[in-house]
C-alpha atoms as a PDB file:
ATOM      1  CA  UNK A   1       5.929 -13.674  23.662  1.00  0.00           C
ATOM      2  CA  UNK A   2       8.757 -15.294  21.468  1.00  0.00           C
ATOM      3  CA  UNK A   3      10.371 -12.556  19.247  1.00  0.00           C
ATOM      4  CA  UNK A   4      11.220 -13.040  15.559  1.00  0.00           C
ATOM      5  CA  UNK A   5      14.587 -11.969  16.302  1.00  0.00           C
ATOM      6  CA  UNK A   6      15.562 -14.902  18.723  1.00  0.00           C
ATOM      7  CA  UNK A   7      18.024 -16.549  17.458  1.00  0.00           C
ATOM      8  CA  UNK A   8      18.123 -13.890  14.110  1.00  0.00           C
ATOM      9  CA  UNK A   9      20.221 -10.972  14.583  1.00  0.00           C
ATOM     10  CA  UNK A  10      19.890  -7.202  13.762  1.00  0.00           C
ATOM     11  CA  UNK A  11      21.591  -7.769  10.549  1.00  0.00           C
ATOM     12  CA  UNK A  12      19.428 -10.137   9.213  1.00  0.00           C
ATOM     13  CA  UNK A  13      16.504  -7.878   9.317  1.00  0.00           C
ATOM     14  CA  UNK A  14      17.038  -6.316   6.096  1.00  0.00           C
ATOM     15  CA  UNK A  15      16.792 -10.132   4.247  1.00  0.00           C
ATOM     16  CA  UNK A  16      13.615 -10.865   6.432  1.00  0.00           C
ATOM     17  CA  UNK A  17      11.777  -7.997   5.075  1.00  0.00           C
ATOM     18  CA  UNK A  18      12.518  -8.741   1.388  1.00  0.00           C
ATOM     19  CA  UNK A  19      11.062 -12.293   2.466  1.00  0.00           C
ATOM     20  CA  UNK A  20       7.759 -10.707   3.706  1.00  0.00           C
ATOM     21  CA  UNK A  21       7.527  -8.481   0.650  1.00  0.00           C
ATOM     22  CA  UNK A  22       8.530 -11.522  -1.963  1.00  0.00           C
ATOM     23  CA  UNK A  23       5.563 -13.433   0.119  1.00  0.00           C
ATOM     24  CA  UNK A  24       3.468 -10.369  -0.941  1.00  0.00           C
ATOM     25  CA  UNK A  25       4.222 -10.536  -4.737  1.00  0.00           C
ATOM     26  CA  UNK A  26       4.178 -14.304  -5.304  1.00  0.00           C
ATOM     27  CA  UNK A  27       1.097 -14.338  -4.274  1.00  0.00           C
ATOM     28  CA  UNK A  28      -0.392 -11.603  -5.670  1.00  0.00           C
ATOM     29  CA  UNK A  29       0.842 -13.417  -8.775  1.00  0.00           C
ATOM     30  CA  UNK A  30      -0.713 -16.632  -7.822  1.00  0.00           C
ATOM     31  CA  UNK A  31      -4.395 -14.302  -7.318  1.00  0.00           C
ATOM     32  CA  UNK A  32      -3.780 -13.312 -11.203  1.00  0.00           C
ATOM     33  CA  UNK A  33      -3.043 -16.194 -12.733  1.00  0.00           C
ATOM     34  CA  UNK A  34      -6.219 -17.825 -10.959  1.00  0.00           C
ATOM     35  CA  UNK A  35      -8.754 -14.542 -12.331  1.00  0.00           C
ATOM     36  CA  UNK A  36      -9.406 -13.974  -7.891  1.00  0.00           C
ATOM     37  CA  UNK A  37      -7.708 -10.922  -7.572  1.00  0.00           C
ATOM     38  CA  UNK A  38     -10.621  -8.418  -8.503  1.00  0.00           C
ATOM     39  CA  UNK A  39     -13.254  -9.789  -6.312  1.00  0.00           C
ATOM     40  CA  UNK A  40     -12.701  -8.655  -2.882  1.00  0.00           C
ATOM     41  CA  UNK A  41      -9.779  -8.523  -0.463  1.00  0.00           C
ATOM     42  CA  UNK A  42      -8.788 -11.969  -0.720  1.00  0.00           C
ATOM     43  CA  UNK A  43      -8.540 -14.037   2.901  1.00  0.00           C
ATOM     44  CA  UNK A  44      -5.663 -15.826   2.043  1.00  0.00           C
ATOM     45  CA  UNK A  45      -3.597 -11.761   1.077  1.00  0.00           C
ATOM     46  CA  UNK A  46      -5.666 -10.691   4.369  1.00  0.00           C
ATOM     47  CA  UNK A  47      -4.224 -13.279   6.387  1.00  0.00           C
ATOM     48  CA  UNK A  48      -0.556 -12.460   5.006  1.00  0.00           C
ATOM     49  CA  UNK A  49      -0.706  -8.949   4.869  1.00  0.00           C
ATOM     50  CA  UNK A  50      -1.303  -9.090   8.538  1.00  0.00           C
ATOM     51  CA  UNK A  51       1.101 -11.183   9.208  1.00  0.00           C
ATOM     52  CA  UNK A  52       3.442  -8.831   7.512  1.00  0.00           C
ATOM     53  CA  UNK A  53       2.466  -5.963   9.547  1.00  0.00           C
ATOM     54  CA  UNK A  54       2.826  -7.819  12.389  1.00  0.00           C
ATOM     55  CA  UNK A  55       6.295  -8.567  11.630  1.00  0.00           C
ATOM     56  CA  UNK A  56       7.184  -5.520  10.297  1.00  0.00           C
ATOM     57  CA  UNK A  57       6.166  -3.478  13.575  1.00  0.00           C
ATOM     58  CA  UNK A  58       7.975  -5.719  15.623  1.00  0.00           C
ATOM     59  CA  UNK A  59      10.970  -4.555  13.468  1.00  0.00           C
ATOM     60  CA  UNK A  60      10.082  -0.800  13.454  1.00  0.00           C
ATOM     61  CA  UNK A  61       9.454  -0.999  17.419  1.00  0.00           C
ATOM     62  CA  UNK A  62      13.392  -1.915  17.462  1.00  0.00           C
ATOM     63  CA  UNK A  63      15.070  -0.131  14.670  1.00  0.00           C
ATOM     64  CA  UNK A  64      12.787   2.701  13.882  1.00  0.00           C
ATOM     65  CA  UNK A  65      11.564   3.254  10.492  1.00  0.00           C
ATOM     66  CA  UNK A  66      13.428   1.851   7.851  1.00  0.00           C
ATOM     67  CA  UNK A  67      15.231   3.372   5.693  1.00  0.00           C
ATOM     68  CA  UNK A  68      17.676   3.030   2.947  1.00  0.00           C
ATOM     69  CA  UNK A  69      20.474   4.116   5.729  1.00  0.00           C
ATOM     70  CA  UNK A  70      19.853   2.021   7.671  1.00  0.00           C
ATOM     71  CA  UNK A  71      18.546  -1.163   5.455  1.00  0.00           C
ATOM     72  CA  UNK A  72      20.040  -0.487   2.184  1.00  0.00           C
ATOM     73  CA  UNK A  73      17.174   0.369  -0.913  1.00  0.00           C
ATOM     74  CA  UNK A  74      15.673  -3.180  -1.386  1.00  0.00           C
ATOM     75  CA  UNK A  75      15.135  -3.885   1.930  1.00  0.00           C
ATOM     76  CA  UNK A  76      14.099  -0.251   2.371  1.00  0.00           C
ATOM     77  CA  UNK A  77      11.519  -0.623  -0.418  1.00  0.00           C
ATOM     78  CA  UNK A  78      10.284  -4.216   0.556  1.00  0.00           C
ATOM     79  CA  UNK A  79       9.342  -2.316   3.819  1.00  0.00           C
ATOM     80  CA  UNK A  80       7.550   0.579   2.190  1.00  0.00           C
ATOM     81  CA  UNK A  81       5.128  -1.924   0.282  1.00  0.00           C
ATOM     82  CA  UNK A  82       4.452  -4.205   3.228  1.00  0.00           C
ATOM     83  CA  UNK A  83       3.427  -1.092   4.483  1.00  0.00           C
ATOM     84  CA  UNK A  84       1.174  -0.049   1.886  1.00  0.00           C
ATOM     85  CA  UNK A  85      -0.324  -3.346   1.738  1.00  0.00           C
ATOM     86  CA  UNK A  86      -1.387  -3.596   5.642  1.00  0.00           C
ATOM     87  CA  UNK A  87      -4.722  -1.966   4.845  1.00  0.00           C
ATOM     88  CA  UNK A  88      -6.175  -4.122   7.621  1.00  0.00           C
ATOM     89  CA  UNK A  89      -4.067  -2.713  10.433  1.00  0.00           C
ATOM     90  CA  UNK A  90      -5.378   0.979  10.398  1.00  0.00           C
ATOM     91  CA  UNK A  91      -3.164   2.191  13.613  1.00  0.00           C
ATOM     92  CA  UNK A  92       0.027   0.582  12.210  1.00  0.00           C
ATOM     93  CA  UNK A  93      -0.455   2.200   8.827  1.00  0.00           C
ATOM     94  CA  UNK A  94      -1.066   5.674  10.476  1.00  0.00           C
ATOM     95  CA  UNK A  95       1.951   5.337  13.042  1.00  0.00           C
ATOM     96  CA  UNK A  96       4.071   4.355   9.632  1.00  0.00           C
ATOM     97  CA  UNK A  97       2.947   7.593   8.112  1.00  0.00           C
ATOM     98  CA  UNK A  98       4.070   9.423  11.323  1.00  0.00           C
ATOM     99  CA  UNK A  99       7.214   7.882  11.332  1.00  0.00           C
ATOM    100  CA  UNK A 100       8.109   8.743   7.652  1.00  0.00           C
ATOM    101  CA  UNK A 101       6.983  12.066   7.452  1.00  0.00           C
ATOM    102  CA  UNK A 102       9.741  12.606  10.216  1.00  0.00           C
ATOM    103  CA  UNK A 103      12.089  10.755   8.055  1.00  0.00           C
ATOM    104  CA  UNK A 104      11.138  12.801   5.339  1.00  0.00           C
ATOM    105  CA  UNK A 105      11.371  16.073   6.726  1.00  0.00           C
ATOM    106  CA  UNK A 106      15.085  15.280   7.684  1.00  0.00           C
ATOM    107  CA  UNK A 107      15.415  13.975   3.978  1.00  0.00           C
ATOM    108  CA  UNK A 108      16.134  10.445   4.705  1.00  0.00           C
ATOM    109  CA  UNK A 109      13.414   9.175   3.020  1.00  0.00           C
ATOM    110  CA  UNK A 110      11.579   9.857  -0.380  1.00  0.00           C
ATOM    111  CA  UNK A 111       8.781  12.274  -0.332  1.00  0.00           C
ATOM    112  CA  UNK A 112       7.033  10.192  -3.244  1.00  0.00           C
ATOM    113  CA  UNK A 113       6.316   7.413  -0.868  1.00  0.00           C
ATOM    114  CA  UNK A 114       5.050   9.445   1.741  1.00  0.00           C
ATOM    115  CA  UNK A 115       2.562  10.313  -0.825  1.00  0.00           C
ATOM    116  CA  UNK A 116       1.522   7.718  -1.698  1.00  0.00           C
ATOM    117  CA  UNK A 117       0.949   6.032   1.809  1.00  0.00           C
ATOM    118  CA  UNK A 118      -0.577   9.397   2.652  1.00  0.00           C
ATOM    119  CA  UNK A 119      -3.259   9.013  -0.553  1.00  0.00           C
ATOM    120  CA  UNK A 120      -3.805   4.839   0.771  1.00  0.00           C
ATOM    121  CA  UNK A 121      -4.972   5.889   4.226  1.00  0.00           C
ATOM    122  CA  UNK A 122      -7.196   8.933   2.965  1.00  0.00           C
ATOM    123  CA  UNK A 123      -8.659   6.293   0.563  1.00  0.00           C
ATOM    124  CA  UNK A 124      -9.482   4.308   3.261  1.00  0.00           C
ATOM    125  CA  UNK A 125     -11.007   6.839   5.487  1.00  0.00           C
ATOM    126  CA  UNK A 126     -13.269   7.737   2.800  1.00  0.00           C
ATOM    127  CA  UNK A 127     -11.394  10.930   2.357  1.00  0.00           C
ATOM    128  CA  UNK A 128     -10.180  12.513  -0.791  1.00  0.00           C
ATOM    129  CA  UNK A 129      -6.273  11.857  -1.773  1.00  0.00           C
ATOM    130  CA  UNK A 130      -3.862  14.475  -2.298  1.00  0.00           C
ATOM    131  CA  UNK A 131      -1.695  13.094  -4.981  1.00  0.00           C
ATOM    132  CA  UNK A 132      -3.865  10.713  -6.655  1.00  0.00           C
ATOM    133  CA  UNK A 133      -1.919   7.675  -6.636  1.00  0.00           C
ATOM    134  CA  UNK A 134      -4.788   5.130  -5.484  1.00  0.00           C
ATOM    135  CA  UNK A 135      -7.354   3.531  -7.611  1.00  0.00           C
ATOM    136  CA  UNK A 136     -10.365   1.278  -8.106  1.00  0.00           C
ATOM    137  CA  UNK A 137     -12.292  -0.095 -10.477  1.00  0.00           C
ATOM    138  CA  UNK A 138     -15.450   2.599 -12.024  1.00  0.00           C
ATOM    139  CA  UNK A 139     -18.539   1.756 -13.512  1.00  0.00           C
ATOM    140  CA  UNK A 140     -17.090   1.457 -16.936  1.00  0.00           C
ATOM    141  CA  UNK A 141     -14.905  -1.325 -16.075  1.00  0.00           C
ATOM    142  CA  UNK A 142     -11.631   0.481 -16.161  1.00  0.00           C
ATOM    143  CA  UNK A 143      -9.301   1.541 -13.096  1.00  0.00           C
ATOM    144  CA  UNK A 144      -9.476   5.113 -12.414  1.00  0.00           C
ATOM    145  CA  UNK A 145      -8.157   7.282  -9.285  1.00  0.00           C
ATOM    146  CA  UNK A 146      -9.910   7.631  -6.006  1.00  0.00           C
ATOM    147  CA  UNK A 147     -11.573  10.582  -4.999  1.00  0.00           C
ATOM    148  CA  UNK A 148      -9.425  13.625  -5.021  1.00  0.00           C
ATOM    149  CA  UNK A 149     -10.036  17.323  -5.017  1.00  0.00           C
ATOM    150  CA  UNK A 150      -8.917  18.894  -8.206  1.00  0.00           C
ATOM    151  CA  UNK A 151      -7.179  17.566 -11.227  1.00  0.00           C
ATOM    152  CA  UNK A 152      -4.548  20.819 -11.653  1.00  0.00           C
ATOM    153  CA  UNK A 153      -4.304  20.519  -7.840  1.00  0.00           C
ATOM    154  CA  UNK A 154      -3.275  16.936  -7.876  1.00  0.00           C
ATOM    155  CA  UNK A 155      -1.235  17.433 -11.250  1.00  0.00           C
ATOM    156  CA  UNK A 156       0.677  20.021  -9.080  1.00  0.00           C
ATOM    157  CA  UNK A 157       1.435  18.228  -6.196  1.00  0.00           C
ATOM    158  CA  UNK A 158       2.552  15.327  -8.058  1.00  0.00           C
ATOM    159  CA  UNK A 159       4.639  17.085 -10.401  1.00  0.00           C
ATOM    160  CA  UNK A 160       6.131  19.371  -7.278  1.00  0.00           C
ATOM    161  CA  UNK A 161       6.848  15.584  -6.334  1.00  0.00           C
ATOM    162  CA  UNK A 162       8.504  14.258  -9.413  1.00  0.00           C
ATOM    163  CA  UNK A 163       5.405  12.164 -10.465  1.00  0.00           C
ATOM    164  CA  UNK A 164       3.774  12.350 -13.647  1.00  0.00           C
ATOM    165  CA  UNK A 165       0.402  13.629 -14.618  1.00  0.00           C
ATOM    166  CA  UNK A 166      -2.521  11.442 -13.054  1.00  0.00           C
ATOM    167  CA  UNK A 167      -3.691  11.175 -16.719  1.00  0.00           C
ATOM    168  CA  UNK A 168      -0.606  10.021 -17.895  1.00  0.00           C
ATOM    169  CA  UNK A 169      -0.280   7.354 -14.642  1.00  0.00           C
ATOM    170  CA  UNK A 170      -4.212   6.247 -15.362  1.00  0.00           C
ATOM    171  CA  UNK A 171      -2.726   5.214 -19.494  1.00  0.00           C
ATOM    172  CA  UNK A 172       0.166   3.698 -17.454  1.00  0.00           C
ATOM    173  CA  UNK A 173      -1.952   1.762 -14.838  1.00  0.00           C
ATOM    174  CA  UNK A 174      -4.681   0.176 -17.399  1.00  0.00           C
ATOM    175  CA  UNK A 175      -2.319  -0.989 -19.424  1.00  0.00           C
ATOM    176  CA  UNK A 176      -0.483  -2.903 -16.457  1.00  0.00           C
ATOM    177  CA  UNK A 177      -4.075  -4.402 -15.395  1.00  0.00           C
ATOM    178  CA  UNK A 178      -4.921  -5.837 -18.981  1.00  0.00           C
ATOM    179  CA  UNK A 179      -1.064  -7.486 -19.402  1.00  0.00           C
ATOM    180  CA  UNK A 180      -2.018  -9.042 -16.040  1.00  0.00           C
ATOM    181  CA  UNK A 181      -5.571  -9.719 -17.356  1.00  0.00           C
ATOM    182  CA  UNK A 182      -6.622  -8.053 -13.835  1.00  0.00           C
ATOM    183  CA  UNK A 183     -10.477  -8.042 -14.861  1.00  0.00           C
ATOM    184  CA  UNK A 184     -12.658  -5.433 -12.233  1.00  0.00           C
ATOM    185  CA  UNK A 185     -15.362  -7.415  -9.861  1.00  0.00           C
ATOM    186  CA  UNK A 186     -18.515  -9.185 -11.842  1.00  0.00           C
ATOM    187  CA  UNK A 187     -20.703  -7.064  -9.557  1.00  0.00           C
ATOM    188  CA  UNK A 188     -19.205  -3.403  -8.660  1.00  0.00           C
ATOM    189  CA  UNK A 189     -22.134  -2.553  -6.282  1.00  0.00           C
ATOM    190  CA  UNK A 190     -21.481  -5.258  -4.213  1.00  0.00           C
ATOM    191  CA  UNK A 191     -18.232  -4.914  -3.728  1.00  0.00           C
ATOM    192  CA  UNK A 192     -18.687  -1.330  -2.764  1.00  0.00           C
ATOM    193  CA  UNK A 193     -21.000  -2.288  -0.282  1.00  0.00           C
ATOM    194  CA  UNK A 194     -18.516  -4.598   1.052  1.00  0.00           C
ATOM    195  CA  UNK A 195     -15.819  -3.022   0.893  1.00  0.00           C
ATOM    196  CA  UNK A 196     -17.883  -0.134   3.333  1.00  0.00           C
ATOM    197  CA  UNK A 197     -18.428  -3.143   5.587  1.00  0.00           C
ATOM    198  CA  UNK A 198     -14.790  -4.252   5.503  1.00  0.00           C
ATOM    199  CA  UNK A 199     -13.840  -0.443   6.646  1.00  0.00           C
ATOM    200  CA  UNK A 200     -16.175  -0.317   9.123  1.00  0.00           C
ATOM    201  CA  UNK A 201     -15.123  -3.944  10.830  1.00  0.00           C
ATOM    202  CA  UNK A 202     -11.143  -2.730  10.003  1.00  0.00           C
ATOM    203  CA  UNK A 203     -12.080   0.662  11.784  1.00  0.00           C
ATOM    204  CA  UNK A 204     -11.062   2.799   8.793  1.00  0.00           C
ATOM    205  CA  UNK A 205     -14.742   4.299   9.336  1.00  0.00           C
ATOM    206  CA  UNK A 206     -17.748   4.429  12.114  1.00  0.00           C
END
């Protein structure tokens, strides 16, 4: 198998990964402008975000995790949300989490994005977050938090954390869906029930 590093070398790595994550955000802004990003995990994102992750573990399997040592903070960043955004590479995301929470613990890396990668996969598995940084669309149109177990819990955490209140980040998050004019699915039951179906193919859930 060819490797994405022949002819590139090491130090272009941190430049490729701000490439996979400016792939990301274009076209999540191409998704907006065309009114398709609220119905369903897109094939065309699918099919990058795996392509990401694909990349991005081929990096990892080399360097190790990156961080803002070794990267510098964009590139660092970049890799954080191509994380985040591999949702259909459950083993990948989980191995990430392993491999920050390490970082973390010897305080090269930022808790808050532990967290929040932490909260994605929980999401995921069904689960209830810890930090209540994920959300979805409810049955009154608006975006509110995933599952979690207790408000003052969660309002705890995030401020041990350095995040705001999850009341004060819900305000923050509604507003950024209506300047995008990110409108929830036409029919919220059925993209539940897909969305169960799209864990269960993934392997999120049995």
């Amino acid at each position: 198998m060819s490797s994405i590093f022949e002819p590139m070398n090491h130090q272009d790595i941190p430049e490729l990964i701000i490439t996979l994550q400016n792939a990301d955000l274009e076209l999540r802004k191409k998704l907006i402008s065309e009114g398709k990003l609220g119905e369903g995990y897109n094939s065309e994102m699918e099919a990058l975000h795996n392509h990401n992750a694909d990349k991005l573990n081929e990096i990892i399997d080399i360097i190790g995790f990156p961080t803002v040592e070794k990267l510098g903070s964009a590139a660092a960043y970049a890799a954080w949300l191509v994380i985040q955004h591999s949702i259909g590479n459950p083993e990948f995301m989980k191995k990430c989490a392993q491999l920050l929470e390490i970082e973390v613990k010897n305080k090269k890396a930022d808790f808050r994005n532990l967290a929040y990668l932490k909260d994605r996969i929980a999401t995921f598995e069904n689960q209830p977050q810890l930090y209540g940084t994920q959300y979805d669309w409810d049955e009154n149109g608006e975006l509110s938090p995933n599952d979690f177990d207790d408000v003052e819990k969660v309002n705890q955490r995030r401020k041990s954390i350095g995040l705001n209140t999850v009341e004060e980040q819900t305000e923050i998050i509604r507003a950024q869906a209506k300047n995008e004019n990110h409108l929830p699915p036409k029919d919220l039951i059925l993209r539940k029930k897909e969305m169960e179906d799209w864990k269960k193919s993934t392997g999120w859930i049995k």
